[in-house]
N, C-alpha and C. Protein backbone atom coordinates (compact mmCIF):
# COMPACT_ATOMS: atom_id res chain seq x y z
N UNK A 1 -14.33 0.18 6.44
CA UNK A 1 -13.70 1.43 6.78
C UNK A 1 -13.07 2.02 5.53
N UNK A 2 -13.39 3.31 5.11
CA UNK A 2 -12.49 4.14 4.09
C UNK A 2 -11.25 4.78 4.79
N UNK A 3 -10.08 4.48 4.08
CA UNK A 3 -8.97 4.92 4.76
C UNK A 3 -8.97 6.57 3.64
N UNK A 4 -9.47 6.66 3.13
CA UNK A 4 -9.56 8.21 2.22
C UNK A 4 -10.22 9.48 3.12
N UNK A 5 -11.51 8.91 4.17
CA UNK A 5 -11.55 9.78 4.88
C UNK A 5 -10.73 10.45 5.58
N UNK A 6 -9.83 9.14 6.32
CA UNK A 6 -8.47 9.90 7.21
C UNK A 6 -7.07 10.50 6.28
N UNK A 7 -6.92 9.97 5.41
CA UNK A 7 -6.27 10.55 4.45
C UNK A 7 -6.39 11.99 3.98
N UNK A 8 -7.65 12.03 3.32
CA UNK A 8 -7.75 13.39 2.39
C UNK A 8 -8.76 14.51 2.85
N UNK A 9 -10.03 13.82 4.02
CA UNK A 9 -11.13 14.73 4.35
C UNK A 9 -10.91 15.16 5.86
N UNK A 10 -10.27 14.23 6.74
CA UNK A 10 -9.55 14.66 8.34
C UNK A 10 -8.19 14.17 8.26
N UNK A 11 -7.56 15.25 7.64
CA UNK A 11 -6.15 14.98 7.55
C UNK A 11 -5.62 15.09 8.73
N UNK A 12 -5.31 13.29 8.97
CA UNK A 12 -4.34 12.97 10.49
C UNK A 12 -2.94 12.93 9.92
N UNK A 13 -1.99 13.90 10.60
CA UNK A 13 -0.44 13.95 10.58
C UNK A 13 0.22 12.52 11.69
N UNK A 14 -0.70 12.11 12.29
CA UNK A 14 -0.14 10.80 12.65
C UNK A 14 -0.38 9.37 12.19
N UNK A 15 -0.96 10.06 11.11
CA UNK A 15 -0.86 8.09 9.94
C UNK A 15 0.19 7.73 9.90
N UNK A 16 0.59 6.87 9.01
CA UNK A 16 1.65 6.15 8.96
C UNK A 16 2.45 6.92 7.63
N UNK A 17 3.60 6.68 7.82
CA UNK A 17 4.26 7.65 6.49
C UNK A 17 4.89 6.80 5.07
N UNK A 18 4.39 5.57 5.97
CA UNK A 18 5.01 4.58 4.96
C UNK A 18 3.95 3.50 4.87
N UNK A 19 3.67 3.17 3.12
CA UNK A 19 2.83 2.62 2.55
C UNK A 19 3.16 1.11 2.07
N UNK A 20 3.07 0.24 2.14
CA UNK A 20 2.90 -0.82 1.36
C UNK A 20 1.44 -1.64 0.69
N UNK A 21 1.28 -1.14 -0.45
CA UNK A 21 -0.02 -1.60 -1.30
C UNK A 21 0.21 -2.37 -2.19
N UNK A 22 -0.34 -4.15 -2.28
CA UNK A 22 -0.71 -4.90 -3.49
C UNK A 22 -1.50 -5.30 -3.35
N UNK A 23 -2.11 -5.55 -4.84
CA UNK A 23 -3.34 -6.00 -5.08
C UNK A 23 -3.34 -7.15 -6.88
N UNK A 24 -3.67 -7.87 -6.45
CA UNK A 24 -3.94 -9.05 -7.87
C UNK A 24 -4.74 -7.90 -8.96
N UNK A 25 -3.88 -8.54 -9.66
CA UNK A 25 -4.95 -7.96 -10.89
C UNK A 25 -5.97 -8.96 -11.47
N UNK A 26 -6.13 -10.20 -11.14
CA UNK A 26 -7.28 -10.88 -11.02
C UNK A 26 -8.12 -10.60 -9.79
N UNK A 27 -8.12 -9.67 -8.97
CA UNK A 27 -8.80 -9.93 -7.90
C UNK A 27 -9.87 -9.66 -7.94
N UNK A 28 -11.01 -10.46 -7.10
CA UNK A 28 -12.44 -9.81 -7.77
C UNK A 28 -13.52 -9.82 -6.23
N UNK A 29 -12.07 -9.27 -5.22
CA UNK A 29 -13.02 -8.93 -4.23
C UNK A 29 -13.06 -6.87 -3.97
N UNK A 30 -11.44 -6.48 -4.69
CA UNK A 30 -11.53 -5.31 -4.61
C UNK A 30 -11.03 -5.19 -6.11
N UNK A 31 -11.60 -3.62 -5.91
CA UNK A 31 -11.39 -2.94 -7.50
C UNK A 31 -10.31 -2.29 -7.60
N UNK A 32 -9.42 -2.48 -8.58
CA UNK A 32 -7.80 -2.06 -9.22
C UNK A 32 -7.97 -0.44 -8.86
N UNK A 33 -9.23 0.73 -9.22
CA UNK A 33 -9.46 1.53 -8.58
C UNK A 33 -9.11 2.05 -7.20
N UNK A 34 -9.90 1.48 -6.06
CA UNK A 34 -9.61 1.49 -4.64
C UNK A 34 -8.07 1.89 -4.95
N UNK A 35 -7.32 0.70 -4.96
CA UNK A 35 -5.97 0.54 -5.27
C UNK A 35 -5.32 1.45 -5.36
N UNK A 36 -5.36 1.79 -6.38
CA UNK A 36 -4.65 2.91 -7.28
C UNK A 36 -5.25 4.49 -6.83
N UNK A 37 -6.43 4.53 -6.11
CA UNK A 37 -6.90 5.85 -5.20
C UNK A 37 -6.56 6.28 -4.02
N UNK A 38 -6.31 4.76 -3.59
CA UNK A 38 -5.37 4.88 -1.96
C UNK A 38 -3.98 5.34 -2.65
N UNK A 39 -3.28 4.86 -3.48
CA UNK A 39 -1.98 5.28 -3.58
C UNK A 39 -1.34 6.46 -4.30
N UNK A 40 -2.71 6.65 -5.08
CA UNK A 40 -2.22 8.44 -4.94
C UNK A 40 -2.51 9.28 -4.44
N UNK A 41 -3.25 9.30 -3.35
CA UNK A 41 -3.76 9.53 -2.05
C UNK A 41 -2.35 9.83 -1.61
N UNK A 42 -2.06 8.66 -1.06
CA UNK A 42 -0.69 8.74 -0.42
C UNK A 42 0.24 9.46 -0.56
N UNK A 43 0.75 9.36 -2.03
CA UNK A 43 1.84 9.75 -3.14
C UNK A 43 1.35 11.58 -2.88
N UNK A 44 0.12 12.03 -3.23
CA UNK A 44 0.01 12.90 -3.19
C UNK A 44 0.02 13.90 -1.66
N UNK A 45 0.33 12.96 -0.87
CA UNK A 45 0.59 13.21 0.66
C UNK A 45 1.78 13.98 0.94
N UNK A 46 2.90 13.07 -0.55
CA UNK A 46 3.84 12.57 0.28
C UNK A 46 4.84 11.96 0.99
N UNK A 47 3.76 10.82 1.15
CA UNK A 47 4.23 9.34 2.23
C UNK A 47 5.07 8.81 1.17
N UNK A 48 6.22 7.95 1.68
CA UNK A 48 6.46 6.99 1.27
C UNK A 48 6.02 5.90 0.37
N UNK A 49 5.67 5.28 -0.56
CA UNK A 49 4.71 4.55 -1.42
C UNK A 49 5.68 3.84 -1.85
N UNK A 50 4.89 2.19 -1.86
CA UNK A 50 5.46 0.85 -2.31
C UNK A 50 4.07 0.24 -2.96
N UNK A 51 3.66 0.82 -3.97
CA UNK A 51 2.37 0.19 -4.65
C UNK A 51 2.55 -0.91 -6.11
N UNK A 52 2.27 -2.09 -6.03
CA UNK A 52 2.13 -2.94 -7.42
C UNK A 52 0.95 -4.00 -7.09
N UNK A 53 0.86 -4.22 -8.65
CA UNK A 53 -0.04 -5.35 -8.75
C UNK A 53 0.72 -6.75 -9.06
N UNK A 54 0.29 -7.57 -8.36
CA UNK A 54 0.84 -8.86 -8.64
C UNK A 54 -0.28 -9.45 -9.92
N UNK A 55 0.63 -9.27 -11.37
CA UNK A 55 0.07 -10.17 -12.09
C UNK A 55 -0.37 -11.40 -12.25
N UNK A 56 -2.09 -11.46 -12.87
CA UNK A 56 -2.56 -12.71 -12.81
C UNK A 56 -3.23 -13.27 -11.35
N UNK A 57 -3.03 -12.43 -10.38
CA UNK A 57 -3.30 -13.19 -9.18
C UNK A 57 -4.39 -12.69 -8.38
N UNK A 58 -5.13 -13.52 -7.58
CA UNK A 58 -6.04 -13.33 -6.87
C UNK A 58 -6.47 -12.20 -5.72
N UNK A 59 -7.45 -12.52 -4.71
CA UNK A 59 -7.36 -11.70 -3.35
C UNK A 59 -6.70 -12.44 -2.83
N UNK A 60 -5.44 -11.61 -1.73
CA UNK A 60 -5.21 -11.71 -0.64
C UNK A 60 -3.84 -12.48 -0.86
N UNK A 61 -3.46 -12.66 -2.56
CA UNK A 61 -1.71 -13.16 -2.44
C UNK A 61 -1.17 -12.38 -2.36
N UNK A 62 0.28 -13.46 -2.20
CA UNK A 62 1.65 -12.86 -1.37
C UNK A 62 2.64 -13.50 -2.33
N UNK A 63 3.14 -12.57 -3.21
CA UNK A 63 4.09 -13.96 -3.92
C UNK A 63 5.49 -12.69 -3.93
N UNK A 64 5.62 -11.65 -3.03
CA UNK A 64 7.01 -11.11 -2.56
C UNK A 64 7.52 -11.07 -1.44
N UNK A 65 6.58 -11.91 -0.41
CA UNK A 65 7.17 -11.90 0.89
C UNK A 65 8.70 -11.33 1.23
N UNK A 66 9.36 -11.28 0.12
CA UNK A 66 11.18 -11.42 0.99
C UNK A 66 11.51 -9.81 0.69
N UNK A 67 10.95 -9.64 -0.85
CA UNK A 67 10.83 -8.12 -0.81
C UNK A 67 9.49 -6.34 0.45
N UNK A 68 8.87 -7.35 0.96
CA UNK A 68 8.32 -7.13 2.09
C UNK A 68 8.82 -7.08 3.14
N UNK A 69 9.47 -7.77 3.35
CA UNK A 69 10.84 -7.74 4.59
C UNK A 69 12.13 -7.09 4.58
N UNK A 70 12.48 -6.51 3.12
CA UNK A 70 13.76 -6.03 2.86
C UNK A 70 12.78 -4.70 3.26
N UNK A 71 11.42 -4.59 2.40
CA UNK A 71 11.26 -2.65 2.53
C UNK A 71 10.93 -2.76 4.02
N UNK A 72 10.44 -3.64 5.44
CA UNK A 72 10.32 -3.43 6.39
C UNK A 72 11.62 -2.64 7.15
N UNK A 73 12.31 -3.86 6.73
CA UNK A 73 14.27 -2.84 7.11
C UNK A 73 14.24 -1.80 6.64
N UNK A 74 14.35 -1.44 5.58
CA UNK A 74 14.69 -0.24 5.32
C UNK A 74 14.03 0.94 6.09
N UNK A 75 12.46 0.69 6.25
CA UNK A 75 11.25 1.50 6.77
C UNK A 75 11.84 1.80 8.29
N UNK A 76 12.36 0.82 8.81
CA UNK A 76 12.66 1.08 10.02
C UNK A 76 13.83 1.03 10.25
N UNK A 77 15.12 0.94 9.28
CA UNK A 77 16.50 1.08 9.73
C UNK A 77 16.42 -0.40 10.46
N UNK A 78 16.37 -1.37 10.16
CA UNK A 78 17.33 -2.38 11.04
C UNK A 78 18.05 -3.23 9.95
N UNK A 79 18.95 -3.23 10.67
CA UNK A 79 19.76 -4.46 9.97
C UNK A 79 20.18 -5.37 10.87
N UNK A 80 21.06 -6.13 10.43
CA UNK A 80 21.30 -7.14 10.65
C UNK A 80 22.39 -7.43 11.20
């Protein structure tokens, strides 16, 4: 699925307004491109944007989990 279609060619006002994008910069299942096209996609929306690359690292890591959970709060106002 291209999320650029719904983004930039059938612009839906009910996407999401808030972004969270990482991607390894070793990764060698998607291209640093994609990446960086979805998020100024976004940026240029607009939306909210939380985009980095986790240096050195593969597909599909997670090495900020806790900072993922702080921007979830914030995204949605809850605390604690």
């Amino acid at each position: 699925m291209n999320p650029m279609y719904h983004l930039l060619e059938k612009h839906n006002p009910n996407r999401s307004k808030h972004w969270w994008i990482r991607l390894g910069t070793s990764d060698t299942d998607t291209s640093h491109v994609i990446s960086t096209n979805l998020a100024a996609a976004v940026d240029n929306l607009g939306d909210d944007l939380n985009h980095s690359f986790y240096w050195d690292q593969g597909h599909a890591t997670n090495v900020d989990p806790g900072d993922f959970i702080k921007w979830v709060a914030k995204v949605t106002g809850y605390k604690k």
